[in-house]
N, C-alpha and C. Protein backbone atom coordinates (compact mmCIF):
# COMPACT_ATOMS: atom_id res chain seq x y z
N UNK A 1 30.79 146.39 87.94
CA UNK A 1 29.34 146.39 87.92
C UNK A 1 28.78 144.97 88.05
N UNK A 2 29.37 144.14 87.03
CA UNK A 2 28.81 142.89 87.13
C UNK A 2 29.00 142.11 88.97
N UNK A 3 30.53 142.49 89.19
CA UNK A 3 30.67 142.11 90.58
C UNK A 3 29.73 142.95 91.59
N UNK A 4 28.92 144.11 91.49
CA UNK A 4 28.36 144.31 92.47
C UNK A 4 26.83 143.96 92.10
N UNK A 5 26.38 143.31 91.21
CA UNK A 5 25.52 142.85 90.86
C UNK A 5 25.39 141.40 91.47
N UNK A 6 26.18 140.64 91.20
CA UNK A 6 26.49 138.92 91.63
C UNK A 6 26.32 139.52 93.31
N UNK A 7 26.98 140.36 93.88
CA UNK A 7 26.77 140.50 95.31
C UNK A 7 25.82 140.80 95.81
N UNK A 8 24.75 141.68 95.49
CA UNK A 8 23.46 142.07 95.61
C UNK A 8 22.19 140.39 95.45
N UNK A 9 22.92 139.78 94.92
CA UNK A 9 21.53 138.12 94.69
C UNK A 9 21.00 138.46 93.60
N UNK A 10 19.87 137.56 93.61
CA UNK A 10 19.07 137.47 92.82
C UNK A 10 18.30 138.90 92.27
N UNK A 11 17.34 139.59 93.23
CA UNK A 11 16.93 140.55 92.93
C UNK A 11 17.36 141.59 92.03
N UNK A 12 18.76 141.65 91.87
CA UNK A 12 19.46 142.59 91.29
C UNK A 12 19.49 142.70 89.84
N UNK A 13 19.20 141.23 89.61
CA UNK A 13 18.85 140.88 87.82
C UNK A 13 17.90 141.74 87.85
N UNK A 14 16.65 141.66 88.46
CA UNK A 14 15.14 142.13 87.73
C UNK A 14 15.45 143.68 87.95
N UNK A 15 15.98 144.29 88.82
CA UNK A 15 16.37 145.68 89.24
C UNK A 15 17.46 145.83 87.87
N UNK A 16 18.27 145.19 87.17
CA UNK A 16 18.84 145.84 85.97
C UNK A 16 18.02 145.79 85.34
N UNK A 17 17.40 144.75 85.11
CA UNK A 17 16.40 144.83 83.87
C UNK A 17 15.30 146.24 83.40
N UNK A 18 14.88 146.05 84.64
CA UNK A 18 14.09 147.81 85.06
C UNK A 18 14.94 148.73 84.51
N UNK A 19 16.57 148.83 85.13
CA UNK A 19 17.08 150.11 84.26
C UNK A 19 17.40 150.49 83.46
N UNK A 20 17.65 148.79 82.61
CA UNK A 20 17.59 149.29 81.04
C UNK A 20 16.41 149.66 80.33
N UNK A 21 15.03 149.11 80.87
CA UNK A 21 13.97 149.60 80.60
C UNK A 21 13.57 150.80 81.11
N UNK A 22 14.02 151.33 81.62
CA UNK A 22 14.00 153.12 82.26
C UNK A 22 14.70 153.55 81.17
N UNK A 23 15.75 153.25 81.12
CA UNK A 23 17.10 154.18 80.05
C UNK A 23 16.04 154.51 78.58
N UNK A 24 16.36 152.98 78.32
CA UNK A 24 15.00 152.96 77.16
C UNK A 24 13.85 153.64 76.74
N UNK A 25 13.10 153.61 77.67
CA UNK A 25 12.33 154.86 77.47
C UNK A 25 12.44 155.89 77.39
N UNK A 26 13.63 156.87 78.61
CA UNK A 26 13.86 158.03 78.77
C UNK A 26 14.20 158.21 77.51
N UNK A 27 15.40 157.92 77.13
CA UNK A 27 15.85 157.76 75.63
C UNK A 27 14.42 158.33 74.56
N UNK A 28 13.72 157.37 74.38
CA UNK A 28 12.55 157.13 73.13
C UNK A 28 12.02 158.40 73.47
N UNK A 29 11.57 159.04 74.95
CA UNK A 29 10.45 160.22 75.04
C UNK A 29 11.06 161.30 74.73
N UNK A 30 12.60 161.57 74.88
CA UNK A 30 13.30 162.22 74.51
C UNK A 30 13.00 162.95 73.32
N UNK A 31 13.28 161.57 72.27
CA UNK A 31 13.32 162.02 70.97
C UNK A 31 11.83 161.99 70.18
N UNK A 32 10.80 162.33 71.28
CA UNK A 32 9.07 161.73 70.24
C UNK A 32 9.10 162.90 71.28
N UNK A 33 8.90 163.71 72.31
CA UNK A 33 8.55 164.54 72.91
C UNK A 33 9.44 165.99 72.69
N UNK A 34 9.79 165.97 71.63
CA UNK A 34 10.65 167.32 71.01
C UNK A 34 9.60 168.50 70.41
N UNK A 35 10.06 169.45 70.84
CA UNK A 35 8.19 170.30 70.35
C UNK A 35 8.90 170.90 69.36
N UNK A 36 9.88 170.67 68.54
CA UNK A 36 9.63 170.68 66.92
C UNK A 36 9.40 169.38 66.10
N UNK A 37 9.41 168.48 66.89
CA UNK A 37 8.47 167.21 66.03
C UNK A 37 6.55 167.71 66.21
N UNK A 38 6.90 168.13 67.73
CA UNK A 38 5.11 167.82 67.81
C UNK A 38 4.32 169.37 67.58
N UNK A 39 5.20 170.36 68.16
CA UNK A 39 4.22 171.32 67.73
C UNK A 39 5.41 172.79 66.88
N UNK A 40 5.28 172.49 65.83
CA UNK A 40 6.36 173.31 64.84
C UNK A 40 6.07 174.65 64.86
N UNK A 41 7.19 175.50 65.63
CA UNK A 41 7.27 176.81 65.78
C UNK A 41 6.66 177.20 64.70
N UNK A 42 6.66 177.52 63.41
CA UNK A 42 6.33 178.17 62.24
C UNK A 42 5.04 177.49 61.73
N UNK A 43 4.30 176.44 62.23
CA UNK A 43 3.71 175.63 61.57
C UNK A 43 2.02 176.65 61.40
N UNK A 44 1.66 177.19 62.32
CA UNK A 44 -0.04 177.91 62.29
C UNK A 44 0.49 178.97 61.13
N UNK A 45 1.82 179.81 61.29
CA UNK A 45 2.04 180.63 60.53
C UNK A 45 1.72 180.14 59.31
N UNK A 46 2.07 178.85 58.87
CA UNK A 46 2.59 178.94 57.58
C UNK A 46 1.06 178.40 57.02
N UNK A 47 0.23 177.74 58.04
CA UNK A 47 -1.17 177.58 57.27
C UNK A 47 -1.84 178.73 57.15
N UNK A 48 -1.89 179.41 57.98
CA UNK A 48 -2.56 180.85 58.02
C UNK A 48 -2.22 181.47 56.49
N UNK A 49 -1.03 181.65 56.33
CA UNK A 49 -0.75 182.07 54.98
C UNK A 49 -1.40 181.54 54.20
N UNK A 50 -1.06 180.38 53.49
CA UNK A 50 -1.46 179.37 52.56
C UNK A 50 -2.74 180.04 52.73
N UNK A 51 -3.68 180.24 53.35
CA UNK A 51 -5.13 179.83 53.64
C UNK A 51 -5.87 181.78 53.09
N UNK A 52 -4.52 182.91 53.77
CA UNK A 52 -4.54 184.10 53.25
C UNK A 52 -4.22 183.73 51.16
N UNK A 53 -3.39 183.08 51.10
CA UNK A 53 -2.97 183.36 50.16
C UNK A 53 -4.20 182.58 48.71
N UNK A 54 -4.72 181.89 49.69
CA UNK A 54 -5.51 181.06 49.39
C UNK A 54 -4.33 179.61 47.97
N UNK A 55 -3.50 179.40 49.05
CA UNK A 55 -2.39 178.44 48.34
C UNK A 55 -2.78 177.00 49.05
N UNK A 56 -3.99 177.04 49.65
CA UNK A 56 -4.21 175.51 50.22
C UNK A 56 -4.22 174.39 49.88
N UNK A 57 -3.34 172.99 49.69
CA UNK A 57 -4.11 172.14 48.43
C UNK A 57 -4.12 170.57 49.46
N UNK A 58 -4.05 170.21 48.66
CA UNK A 58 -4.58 168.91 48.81
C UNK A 58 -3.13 167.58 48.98
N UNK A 59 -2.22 168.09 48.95
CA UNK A 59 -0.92 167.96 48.94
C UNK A 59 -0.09 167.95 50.20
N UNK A 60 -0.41 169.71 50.71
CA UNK A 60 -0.22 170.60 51.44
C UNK A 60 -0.96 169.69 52.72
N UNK A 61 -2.31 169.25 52.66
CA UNK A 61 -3.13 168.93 54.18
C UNK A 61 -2.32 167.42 54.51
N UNK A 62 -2.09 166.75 52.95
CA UNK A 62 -1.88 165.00 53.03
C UNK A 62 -0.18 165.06 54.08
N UNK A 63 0.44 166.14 53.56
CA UNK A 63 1.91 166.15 54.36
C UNK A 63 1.85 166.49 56.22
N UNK A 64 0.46 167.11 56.14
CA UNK A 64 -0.07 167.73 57.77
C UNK A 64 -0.33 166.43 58.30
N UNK A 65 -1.32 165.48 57.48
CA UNK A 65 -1.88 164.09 58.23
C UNK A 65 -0.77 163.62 58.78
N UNK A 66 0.74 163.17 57.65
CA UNK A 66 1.86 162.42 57.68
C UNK A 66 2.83 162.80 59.20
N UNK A 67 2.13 164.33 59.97
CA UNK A 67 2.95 164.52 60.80
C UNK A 67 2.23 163.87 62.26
N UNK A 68 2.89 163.21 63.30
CA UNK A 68 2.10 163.35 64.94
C UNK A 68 1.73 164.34 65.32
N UNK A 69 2.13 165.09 65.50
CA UNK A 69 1.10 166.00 66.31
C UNK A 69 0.52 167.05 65.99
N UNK A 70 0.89 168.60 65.72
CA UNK A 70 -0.14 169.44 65.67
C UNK A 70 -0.49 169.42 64.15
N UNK A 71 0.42 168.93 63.13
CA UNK A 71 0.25 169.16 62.09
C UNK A 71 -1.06 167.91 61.54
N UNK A 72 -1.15 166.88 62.38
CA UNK A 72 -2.29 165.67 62.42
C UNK A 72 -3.43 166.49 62.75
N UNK A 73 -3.79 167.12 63.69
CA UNK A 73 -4.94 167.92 64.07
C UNK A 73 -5.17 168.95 63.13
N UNK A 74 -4.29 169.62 62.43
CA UNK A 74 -4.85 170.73 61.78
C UNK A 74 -5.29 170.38 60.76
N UNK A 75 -4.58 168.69 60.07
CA UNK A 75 -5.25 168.24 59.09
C UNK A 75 -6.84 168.03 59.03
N UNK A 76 -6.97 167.29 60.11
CA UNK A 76 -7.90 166.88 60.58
C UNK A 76 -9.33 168.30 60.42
N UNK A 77 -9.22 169.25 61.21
CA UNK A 77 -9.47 170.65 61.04
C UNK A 77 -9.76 171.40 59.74
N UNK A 78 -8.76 171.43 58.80
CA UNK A 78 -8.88 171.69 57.35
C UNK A 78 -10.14 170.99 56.73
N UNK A 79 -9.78 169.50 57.00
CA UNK A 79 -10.56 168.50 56.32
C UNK A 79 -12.39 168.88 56.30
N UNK A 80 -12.55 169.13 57.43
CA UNK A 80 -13.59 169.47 58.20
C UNK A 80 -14.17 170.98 58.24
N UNK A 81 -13.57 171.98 57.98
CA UNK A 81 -13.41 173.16 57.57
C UNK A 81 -14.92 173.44 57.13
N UNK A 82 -15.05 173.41 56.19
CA UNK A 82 -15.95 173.61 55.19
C UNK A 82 -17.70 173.37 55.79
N UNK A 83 -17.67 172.03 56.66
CA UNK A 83 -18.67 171.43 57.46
C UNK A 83 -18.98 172.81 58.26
N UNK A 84 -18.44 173.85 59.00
CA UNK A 84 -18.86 174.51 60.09
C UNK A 84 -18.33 174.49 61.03
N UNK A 85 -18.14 175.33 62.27
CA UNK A 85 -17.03 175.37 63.10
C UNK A 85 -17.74 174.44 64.19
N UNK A 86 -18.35 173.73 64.40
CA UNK A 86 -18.40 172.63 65.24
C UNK A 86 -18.15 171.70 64.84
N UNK A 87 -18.30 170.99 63.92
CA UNK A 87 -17.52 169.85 63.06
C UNK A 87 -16.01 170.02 62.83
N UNK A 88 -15.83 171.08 62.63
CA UNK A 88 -14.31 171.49 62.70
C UNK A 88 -13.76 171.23 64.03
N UNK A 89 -14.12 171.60 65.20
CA UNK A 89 -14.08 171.67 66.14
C UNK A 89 -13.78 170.02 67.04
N UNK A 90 -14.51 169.51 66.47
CA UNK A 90 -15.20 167.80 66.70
C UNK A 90 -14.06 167.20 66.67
N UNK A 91 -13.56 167.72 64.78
CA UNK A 91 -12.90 166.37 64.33
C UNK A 91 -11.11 167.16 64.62
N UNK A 92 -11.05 167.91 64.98
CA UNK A 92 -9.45 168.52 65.59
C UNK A 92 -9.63 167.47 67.04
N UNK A 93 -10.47 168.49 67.96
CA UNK A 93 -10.51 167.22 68.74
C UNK A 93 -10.48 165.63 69.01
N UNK A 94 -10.76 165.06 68.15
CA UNK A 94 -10.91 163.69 68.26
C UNK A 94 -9.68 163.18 67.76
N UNK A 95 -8.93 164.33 66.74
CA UNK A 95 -7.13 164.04 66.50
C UNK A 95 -6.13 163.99 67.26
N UNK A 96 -7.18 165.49 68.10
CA UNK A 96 -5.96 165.64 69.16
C UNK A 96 -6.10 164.68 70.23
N UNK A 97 -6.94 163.89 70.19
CA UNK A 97 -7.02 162.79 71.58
C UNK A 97 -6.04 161.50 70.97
N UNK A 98 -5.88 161.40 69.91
CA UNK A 98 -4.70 160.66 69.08
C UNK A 98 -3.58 161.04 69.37
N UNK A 99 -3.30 161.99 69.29
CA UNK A 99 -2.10 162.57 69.41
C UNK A 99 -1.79 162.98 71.09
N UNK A 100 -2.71 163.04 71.55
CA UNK A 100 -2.40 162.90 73.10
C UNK A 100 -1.96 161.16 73.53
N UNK A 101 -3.04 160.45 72.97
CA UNK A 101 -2.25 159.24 73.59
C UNK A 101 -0.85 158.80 72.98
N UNK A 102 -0.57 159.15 71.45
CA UNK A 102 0.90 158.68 71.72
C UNK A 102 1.93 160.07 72.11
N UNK A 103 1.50 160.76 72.64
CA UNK A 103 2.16 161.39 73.90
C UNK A 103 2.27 160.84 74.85
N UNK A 104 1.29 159.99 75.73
CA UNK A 104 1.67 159.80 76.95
C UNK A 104 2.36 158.04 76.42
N UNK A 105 2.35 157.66 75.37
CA UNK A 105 2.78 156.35 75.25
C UNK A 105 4.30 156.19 76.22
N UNK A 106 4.57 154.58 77.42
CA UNK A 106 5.44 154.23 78.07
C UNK A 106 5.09 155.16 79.31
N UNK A 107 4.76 155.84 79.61
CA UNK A 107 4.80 156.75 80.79
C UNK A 107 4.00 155.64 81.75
N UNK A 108 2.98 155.22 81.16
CA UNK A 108 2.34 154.35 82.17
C UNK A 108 3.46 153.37 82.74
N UNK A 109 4.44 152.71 82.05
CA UNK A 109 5.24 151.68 82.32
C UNK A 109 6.48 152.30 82.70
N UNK A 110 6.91 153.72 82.42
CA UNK A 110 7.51 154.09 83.22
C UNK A 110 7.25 154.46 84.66
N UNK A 111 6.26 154.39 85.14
CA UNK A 111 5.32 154.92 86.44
C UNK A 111 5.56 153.54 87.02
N UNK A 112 5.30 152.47 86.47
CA UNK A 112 5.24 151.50 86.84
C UNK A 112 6.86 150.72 87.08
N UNK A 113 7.21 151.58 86.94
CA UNK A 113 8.69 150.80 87.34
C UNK A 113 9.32 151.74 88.23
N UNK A 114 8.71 153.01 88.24
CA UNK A 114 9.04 153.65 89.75
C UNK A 114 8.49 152.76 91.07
N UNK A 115 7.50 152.62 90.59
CA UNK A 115 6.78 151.72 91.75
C UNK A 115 7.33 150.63 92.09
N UNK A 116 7.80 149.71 91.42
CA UNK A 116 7.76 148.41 91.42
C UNK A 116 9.71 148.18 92.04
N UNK A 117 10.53 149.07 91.26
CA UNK A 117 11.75 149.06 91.56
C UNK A 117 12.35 149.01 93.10
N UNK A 118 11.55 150.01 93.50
CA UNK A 118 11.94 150.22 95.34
C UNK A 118 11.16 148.81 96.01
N UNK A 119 10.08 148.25 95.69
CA UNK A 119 9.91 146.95 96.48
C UNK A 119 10.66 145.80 95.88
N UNK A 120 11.08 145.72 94.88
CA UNK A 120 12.13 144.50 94.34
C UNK A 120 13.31 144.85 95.43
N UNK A 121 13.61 146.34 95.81
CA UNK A 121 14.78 146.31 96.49
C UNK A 121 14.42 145.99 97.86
N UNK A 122 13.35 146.28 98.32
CA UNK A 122 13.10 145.71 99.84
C UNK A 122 12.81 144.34 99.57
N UNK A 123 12.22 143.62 98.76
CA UNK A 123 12.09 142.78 99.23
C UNK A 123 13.42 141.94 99.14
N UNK A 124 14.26 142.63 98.16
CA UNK A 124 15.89 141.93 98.25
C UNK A 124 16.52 141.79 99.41
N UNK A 125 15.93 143.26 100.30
CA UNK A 125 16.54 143.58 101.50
C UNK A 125 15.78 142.07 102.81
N UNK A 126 14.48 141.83 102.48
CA UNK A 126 14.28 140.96 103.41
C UNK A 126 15.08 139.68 103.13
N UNK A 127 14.87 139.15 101.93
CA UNK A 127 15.29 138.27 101.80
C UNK A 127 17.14 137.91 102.24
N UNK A 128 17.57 138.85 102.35
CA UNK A 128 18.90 139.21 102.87
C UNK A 128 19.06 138.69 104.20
N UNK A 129 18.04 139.58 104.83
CA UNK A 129 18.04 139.35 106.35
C UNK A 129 17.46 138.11 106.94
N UNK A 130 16.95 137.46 106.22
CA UNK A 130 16.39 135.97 106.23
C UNK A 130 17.65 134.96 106.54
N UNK A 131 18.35 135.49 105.56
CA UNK A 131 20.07 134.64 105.35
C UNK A 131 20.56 134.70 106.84
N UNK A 132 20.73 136.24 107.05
CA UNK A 132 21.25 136.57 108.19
C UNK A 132 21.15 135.98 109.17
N UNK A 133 19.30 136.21 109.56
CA UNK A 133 19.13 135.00 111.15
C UNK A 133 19.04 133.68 110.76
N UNK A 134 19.06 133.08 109.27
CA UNK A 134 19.47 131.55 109.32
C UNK A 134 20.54 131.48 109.69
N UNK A 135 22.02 132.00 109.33
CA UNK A 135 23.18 131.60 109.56
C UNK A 135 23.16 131.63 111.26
N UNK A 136 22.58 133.00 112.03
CA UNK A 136 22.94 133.18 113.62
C UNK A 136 22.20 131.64 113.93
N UNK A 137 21.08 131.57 113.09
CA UNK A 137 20.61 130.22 113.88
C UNK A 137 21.37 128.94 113.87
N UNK A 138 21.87 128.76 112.98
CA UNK A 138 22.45 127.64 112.43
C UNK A 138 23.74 127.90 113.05
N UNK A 139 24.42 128.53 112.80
CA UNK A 139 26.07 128.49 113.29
C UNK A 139 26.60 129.37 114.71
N UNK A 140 25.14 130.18 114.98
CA UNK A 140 25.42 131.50 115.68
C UNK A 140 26.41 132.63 115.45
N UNK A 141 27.26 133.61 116.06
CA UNK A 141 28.04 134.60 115.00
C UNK A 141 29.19 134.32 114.59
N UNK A 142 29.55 133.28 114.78
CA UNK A 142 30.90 132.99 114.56
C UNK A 142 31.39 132.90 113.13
N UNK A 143 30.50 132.99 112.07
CA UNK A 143 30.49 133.02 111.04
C UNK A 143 30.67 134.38 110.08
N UNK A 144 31.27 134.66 110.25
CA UNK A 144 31.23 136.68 109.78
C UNK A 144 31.28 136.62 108.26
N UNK A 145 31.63 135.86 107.87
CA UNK A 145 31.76 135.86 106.24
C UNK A 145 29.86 135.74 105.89
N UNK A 146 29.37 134.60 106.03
CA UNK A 146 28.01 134.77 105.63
C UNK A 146 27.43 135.44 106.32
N UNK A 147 27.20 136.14 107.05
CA UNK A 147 27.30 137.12 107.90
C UNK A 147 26.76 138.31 107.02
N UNK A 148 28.24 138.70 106.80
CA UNK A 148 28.18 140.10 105.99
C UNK A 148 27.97 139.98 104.65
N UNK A 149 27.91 139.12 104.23
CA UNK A 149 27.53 138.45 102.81
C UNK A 149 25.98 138.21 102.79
N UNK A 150 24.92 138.03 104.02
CA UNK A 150 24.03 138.36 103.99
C UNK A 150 23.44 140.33 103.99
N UNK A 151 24.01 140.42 104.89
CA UNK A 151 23.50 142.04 105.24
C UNK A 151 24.44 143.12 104.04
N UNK A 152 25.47 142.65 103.28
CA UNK A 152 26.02 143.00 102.23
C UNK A 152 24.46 142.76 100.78
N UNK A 153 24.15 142.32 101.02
CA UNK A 153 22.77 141.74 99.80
C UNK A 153 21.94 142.32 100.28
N UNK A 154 21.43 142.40 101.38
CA UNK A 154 20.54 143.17 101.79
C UNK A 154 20.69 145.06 101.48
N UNK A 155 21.75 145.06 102.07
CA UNK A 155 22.23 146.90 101.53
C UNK A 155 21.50 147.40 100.19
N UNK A 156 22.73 145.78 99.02
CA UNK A 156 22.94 146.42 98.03
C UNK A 156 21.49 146.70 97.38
N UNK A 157 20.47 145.79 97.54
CA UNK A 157 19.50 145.14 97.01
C UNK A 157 18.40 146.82 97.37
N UNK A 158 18.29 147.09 98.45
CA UNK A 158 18.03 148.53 98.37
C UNK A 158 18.24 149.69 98.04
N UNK A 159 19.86 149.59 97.74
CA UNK A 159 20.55 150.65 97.20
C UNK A 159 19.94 150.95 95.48
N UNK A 160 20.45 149.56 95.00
CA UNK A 160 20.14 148.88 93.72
C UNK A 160 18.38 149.82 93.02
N UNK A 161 17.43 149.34 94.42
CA UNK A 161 16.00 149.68 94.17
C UNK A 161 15.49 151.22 94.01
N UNK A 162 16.53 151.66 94.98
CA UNK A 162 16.49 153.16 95.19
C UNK A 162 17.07 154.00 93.76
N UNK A 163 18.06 153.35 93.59
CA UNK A 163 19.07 153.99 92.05
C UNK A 163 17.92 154.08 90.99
N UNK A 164 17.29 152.80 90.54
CA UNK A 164 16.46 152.65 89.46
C UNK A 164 15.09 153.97 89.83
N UNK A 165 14.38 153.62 91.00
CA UNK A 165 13.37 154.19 91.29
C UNK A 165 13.59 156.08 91.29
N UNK A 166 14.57 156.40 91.88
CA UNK A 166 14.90 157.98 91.70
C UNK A 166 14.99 158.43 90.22
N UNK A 167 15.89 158.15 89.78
CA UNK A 167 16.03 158.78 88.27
C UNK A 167 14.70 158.45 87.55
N UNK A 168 14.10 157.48 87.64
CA UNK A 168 12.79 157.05 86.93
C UNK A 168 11.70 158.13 87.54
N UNK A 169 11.60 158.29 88.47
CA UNK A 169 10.58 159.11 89.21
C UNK A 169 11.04 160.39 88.84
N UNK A 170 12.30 161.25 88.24
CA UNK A 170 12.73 162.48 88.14
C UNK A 170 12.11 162.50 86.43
N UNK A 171 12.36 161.68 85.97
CA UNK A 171 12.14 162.03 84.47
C UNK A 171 10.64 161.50 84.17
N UNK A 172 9.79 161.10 84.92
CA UNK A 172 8.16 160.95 84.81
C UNK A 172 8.02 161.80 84.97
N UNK A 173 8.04 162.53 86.53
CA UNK A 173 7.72 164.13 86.16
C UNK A 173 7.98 165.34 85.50
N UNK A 174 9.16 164.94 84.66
CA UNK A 174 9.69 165.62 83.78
C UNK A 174 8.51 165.65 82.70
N UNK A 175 8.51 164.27 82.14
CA UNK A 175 7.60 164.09 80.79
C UNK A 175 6.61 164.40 81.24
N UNK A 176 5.88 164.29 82.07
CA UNK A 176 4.47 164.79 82.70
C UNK A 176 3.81 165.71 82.23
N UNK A 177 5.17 166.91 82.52
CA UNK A 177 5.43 168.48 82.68
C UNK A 177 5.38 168.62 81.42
N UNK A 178 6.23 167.96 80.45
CA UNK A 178 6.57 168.56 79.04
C UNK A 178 5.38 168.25 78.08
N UNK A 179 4.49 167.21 78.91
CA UNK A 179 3.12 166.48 77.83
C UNK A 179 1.97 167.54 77.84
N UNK A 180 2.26 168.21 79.23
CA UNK A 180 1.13 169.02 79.63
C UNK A 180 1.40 170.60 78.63
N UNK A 181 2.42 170.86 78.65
CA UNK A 181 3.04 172.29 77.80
C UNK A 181 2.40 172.24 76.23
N UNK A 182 3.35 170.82 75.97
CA UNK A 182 2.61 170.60 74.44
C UNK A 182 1.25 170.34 74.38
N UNK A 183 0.48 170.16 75.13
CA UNK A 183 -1.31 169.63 75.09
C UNK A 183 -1.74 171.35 75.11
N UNK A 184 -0.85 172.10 75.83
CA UNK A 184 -1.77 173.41 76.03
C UNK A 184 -1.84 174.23 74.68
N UNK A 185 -0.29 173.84 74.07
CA UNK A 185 0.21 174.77 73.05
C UNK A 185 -0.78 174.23 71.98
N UNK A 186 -0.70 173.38 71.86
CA UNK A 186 -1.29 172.66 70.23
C UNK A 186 -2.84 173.22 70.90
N UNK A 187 -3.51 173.12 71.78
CA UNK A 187 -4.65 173.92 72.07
C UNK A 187 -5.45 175.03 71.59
N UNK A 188 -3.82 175.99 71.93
CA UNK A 188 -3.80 177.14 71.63
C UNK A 188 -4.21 177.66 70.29
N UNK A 189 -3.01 176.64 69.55
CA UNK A 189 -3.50 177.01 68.06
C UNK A 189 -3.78 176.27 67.03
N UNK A 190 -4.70 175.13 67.79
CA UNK A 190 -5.93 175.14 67.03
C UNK A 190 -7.09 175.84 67.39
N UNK A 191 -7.57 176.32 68.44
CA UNK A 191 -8.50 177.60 68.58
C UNK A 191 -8.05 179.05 67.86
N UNK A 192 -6.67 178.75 67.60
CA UNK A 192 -6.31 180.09 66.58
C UNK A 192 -6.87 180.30 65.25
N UNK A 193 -6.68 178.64 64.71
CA UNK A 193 -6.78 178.39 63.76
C UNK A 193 -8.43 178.20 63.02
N UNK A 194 -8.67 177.44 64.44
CA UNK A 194 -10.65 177.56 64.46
C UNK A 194 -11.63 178.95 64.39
N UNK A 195 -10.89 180.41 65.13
CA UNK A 195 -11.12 181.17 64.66
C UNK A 195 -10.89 182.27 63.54
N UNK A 196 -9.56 181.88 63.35
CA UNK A 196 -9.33 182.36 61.62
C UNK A 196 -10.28 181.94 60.81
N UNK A 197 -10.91 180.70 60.38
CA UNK A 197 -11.73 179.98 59.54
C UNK A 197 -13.22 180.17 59.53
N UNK A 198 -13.76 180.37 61.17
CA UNK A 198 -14.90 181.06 61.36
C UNK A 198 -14.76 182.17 62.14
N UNK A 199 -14.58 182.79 61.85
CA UNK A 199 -14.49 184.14 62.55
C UNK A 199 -14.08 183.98 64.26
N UNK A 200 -15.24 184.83 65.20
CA UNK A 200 -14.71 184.89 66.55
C UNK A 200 -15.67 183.50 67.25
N UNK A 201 -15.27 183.28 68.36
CA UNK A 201 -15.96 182.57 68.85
C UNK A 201 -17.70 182.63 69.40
N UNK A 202 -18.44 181.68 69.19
CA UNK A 202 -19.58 181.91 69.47
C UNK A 202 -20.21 182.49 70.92
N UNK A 203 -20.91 183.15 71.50
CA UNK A 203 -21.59 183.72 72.37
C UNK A 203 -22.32 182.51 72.92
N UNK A 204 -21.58 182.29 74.14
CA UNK A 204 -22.19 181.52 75.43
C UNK A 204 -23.90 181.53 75.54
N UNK A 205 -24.56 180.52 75.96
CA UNK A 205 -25.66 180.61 75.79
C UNK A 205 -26.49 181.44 76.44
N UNK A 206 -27.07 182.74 76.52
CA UNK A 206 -27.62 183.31 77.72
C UNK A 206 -27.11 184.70 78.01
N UNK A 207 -25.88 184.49 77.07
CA UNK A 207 -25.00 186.14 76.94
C UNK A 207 -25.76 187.07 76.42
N UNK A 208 -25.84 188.53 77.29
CA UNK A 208 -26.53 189.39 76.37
C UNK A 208 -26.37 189.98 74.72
N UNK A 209 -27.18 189.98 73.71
CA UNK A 209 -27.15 190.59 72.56
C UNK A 209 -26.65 191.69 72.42
């Protein structure tokens, strides 16, 4: 590895660097984008109860705050409860926009190193070919070693750009996909939860009586 790195030039440093910072992330979203961290199979159940059983306390909401995601919003929701179902409504929302952004947290910089990876490799690739017609100029072809030691850097330097940029671009749209599932679900039930507390939803403005 290291030897096909030294052969690739310069470029090839900043192109690893990128893929340990790809790995890195994939890694981290992995384990923060698990939908039993963010939205807990049993979790509406078990407030719903509490709330039937009337076992709600004050204990019970502080351990909901302590969680990221749906269990942060429902705190939030509880808290607010009492205010009326638009205040309820308000302040779930304004949690869940919390909890959406550290959902999408790194995705931006993973996006950004899809991008950025494939032109580090072209431009490795020009800079390659630069070598190339210096040497024809300078020595003309008689030189085959720098030669192919240019257009050898040039290859790798794209190859290099392409490696980082594919797998990075497969698992953005991965997380994309999986941010969008959990945004719908936690949706779901907090409007479950918004109408358990006030009944059904209100009548659109203009709907007949």
């Amino acid at each position: 590895m290291l030897t096909f790195i030294q052969t690739g030039g310069f470029f090839m440093w900043p192109l690893l660097a990128c893929s340990i910072l790809a790995l890195a992330i994939i890694l981290e979203r992995f384990w923060a984008l698990r939908q039993s961290q963010v939205t807990p199979k049993n979790l509406l159940l078990e407030v719903m109860t509490r709330l039937r059983e009337d076992k709600m306390n004050v204990e019970f909401i502080r351990s909901l705050q302590a969680q990221k995601g749906l269990g942060a919003i429902f705190a939030a929701g509880l808290l607010n409860s009492k205010h009326g179902r638009v205040a309820m409504k308000e302040s779930m929302q304004e949690a869940a926009s919390h909890v959406i952004h550290e959902l999408e947290r790194f995705m931006n910089l993973l996006g950004t190193i899809v991008a950025v990876a494939p032109l580090l490799g072209l431009l490795g690739t020009v800079v390659g070919m630069i070598k190339v017609f210096s040497v024809l100029m300078e020595q003309g072809a008689g030189n085959m070693a720098l030669l192919a030691g240019g257009i050898s850097e040039a290859l790798l330097t794209t190859a290099g750009g392409l490696g980082v940029a594919i797998p990075a671009l497969i698992f953005h749209r991965y997380f994309s996909r999986q941010i969008d599932v959990l945004v719908v679900s936690m949706e779901q039930k907090s409007t479950k939860l918004v109408d358990a507390l006030h009944g059904e939803r209100e009548p659109k403005s203009g709907a007949k009586q």
